[in-house]
C-alpha atoms as a PDB file:
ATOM      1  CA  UNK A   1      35.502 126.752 231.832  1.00  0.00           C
ATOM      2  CA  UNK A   2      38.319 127.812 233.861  1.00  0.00           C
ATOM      3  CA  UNK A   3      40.169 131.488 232.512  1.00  0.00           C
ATOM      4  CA  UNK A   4      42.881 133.050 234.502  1.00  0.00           C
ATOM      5  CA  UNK A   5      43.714 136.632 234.255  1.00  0.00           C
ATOM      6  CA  UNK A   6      47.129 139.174 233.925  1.00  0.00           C
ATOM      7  CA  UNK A   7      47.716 142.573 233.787  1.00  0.00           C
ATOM      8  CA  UNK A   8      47.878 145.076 231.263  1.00  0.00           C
ATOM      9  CA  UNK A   9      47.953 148.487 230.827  1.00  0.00           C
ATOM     10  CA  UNK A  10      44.739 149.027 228.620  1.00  0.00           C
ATOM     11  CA  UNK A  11      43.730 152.704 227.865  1.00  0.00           C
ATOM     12  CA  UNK A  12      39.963 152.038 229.702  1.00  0.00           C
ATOM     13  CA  UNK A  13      40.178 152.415 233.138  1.00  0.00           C
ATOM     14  CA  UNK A  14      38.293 149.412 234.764  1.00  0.00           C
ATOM     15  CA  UNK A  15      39.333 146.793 232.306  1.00  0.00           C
ATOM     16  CA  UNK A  16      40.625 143.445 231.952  1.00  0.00           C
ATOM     17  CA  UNK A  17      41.351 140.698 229.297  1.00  0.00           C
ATOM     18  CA  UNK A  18      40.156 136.559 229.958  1.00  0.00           C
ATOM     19  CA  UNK A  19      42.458 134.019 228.204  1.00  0.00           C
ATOM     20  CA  UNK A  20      40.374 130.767 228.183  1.00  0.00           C
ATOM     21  CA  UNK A  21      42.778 127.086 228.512  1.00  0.00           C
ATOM     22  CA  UNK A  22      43.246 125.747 225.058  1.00  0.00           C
ATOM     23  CA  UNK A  23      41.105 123.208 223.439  1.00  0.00           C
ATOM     24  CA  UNK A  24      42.644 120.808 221.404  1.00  0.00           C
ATOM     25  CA  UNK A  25      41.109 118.213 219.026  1.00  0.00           C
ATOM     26  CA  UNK A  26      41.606 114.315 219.530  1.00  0.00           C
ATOM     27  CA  UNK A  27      44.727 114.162 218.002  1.00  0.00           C
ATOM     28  CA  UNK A  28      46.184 117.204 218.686  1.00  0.00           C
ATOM     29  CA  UNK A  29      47.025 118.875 214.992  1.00  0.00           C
ATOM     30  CA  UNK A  30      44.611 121.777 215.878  1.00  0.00           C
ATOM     31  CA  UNK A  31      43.263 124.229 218.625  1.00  0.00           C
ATOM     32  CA  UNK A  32      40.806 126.928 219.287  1.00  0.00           C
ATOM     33  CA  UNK A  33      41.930 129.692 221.745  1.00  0.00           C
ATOM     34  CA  UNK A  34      39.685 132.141 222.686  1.00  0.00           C
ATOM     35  CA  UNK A  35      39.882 135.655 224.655  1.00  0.00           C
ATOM     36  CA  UNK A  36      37.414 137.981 226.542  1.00  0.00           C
ATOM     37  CA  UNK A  37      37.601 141.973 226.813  1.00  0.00           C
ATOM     38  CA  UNK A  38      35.668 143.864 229.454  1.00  0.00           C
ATOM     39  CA  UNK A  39      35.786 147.230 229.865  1.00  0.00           C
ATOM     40  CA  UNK A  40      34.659 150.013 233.007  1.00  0.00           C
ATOM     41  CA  UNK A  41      33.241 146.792 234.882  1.00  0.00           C
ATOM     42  CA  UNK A  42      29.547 145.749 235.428  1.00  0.00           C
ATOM     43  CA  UNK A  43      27.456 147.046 233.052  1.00  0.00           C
ATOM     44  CA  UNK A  44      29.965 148.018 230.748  1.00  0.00           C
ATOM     45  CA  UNK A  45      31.288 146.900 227.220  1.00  0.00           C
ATOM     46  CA  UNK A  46      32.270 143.288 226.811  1.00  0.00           C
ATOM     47  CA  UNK A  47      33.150 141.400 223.960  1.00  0.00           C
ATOM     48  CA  UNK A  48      35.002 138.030 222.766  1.00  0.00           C
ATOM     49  CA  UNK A  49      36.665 136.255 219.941  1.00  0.00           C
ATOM     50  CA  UNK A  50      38.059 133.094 219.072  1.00  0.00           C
ATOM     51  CA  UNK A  51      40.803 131.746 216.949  1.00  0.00           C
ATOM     52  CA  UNK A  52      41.834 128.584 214.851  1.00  0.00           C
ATOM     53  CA  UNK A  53      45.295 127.124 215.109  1.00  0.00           C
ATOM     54  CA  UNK A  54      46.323 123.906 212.802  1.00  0.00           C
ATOM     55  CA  UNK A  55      49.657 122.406 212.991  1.00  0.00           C
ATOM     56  CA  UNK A  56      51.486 121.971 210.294  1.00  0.00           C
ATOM     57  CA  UNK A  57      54.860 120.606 209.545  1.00  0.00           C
ATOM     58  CA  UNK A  58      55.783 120.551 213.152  1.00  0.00           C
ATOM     59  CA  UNK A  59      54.275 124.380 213.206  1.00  0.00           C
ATOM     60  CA  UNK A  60      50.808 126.204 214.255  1.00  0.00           C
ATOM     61  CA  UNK A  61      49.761 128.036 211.547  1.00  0.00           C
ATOM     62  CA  UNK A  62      46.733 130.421 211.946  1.00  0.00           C
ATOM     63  CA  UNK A  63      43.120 128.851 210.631  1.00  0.00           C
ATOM     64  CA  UNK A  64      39.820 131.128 211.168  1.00  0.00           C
ATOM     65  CA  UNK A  65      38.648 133.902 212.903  1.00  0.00           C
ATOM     66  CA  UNK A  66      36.111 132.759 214.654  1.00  0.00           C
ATOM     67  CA  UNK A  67      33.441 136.448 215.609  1.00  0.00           C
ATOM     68  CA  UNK A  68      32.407 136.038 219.560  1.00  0.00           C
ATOM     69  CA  UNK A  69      30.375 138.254 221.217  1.00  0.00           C
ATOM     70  CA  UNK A  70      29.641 141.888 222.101  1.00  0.00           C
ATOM     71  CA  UNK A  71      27.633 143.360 224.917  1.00  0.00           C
END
């Protein structure tokens, strides 16, 4: 899965957020985006969530939480 990264000024020195590409469904009325959080590097604290987008009316409106991960 390809992720690309930006900066931001987080409060934990060493860490970083992953935004993941979109995945739409076959039609294209919803999506699931999803997002990583690492913190003080290797060995560290991790963790990731997901999210549920359907459009509706011409507009995304939010779904589900969906729980990720934690390290």
């Amino acid at each position: 899965m390809y992720r690309f990264f930006f900066g931001m000024n987080n409060k934990e020195q060493n860490s970083w957020y992953s935004f993941y590409l979109p995945i739409f469904s076959a039609d294209s009325s919803a999506v699931y985006l999803q997002h990583d959080f690492y913190a003080n590097g290797i060995g560290g604290f991790g963790m990731g969530n997901g999210a549920v987008f359907v459009k509706e009316n011409g507009e995304w409106k939010y779904q589900d939480f969906i729980p990720g991960w934690i390290r």
